[in-house]
C-alpha atoms as a PDB file:
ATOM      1  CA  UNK A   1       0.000   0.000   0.000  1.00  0.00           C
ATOM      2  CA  UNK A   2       0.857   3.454  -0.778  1.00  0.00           C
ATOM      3  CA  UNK A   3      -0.075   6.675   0.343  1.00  0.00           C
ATOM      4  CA  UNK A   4      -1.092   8.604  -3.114  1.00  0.00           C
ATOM      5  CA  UNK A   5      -2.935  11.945  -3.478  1.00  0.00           C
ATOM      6  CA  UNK A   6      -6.369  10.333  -3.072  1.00  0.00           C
ATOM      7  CA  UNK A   7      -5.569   8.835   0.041  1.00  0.00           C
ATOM      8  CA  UNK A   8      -3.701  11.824   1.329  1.00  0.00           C
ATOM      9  CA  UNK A   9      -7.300  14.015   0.754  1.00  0.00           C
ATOM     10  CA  UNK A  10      -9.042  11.628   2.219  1.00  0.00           C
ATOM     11  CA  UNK A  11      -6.817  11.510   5.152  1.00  0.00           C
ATOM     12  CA  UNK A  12      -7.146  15.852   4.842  1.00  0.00           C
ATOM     13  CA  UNK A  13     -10.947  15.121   5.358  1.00  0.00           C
ATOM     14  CA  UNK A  14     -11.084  13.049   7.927  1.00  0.00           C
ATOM     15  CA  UNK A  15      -8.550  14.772   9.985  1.00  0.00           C
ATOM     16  CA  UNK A  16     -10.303  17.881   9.295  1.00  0.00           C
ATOM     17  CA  UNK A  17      -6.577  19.448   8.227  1.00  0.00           C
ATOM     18  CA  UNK A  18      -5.581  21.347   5.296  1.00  0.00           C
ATOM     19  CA  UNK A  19      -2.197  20.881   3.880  1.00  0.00           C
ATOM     20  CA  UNK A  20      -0.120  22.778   1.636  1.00  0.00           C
ATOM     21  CA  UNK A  21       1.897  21.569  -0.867  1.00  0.00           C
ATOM     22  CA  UNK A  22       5.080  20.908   1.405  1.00  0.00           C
ATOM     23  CA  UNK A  23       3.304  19.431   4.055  1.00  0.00           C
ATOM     24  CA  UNK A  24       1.356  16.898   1.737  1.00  0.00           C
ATOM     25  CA  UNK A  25       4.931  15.929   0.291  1.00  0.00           C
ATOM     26  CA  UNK A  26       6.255  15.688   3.388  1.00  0.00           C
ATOM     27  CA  UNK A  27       3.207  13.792   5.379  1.00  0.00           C
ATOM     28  CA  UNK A  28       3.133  11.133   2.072  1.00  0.00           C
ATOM     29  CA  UNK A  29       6.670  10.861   2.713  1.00  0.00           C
ATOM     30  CA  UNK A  30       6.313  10.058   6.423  1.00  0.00           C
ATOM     31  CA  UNK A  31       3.071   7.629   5.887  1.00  0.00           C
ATOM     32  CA  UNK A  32       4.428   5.847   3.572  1.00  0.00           C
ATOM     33  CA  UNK A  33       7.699   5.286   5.679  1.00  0.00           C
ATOM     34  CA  UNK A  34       5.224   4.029   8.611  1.00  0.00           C
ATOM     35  CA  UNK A  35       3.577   1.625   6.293  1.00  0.00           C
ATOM     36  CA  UNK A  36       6.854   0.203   4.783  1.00  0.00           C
ATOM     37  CA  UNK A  37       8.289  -0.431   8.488  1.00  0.00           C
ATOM     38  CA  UNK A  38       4.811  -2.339   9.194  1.00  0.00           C
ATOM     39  CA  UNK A  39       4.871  -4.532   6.187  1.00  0.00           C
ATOM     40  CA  UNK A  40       8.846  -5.715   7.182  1.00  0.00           C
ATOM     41  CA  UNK A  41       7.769  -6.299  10.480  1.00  0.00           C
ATOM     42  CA  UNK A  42       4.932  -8.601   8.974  1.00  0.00           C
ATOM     43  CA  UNK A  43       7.718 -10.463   7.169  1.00  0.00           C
ATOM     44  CA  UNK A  44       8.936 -11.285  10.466  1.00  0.00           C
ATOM     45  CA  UNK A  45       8.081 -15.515  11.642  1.00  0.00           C
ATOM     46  CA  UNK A  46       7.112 -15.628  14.587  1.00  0.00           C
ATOM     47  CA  UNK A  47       6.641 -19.516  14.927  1.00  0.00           C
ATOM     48  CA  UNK A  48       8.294 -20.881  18.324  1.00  0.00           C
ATOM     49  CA  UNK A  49       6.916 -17.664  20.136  1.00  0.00           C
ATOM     50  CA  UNK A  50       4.571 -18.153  23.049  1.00  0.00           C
ATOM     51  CA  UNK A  51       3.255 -14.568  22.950  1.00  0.00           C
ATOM     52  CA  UNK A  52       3.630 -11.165  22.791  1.00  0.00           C
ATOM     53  CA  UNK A  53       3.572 -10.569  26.924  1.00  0.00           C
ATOM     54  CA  UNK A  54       6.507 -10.845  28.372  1.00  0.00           C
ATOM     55  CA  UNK A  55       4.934 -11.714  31.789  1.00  0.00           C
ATOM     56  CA  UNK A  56       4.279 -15.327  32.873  1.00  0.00           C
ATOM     57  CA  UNK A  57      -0.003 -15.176  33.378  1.00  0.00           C
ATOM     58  CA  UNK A  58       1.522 -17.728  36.455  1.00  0.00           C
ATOM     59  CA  UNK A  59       3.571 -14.906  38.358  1.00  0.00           C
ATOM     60  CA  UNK A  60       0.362 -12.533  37.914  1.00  0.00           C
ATOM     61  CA  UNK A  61      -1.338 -12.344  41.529  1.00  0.00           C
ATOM     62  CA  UNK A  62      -4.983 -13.076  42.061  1.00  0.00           C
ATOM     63  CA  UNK A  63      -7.812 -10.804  41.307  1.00  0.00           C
ATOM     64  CA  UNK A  64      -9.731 -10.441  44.596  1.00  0.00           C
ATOM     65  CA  UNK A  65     -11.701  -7.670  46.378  1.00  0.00           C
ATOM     66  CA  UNK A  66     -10.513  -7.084  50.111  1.00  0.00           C
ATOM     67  CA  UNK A  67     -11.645  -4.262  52.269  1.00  0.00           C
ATOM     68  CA  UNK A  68     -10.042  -1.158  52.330  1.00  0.00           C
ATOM     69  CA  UNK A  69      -8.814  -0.286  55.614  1.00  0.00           C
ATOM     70  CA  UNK A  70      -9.067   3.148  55.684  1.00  0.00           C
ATOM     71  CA  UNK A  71     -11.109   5.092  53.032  1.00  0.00           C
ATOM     72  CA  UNK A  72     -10.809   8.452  54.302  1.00  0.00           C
ATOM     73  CA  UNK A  73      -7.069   8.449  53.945  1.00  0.00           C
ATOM     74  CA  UNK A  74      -7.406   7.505  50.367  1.00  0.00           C
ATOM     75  CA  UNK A  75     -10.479  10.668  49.720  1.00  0.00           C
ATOM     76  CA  UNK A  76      -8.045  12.695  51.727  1.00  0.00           C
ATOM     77  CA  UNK A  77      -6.893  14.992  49.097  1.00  0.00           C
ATOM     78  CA  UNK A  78      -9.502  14.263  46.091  1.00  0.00           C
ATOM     79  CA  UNK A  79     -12.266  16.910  45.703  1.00  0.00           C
ATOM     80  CA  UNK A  80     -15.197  14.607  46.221  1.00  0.00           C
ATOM     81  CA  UNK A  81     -19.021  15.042  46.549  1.00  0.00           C
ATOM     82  CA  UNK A  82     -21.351  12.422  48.848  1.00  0.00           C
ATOM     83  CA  UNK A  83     -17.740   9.857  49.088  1.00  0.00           C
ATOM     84  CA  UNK A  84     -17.780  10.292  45.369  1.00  0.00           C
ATOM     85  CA  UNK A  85     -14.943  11.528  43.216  1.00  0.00           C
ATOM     86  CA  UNK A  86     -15.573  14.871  41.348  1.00  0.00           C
ATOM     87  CA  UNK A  87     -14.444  14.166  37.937  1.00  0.00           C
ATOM     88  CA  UNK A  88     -14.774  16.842  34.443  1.00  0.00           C
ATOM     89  CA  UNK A  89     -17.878  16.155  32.507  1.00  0.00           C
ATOM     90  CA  UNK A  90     -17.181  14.561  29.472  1.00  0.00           C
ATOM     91  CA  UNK A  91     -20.542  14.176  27.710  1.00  0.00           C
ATOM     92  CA  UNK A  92     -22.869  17.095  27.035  1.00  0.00           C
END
């Protein structure tokens, strides 16, 4: 795959940017740099591999709830409402 001038406007669009000249050359130039990287590192075998994580799921500790042994300690310096934490709205 290559990164042409259809795909770059495209890109443009989506992005909601608008490139001049030099930066189109330039961004092409990058992308297709990025995609040329990902296709050799598709070439790559991984047979014999267990996995991509490096940590044994057998060293992991167990997933359990215990009781916290003092909550105002860890509300101490949060802005809270009601034992709640006061978070930004992020949906209007």
């Amino acid at each position: 795959m290559t990164v042409d001038n259809g795909l770059l406007t495209q890109l443009e669009a989506l992005g909601k940017l608008s490139l001049d000249a030099e930066e189109r050359e330039r961004f092409a130039k990058d992308l297709n740099e990025i995609l040329d990287y990902v296709g050799m590192l598709s070439e790559l075998s991984s047979d014999g591999e267990d996995g991509v994580c490096p940590v044994s799921a057998d060293s992991l500790r167990a997933d359990e709830a215990a009781p916290t042994e003092n909550p105002e300690a860890l509300l101490e310096n949060a802005e809270t409402a009601d034992g709640c934490f006061r978070v930004p709205r992020t949906v209007e």
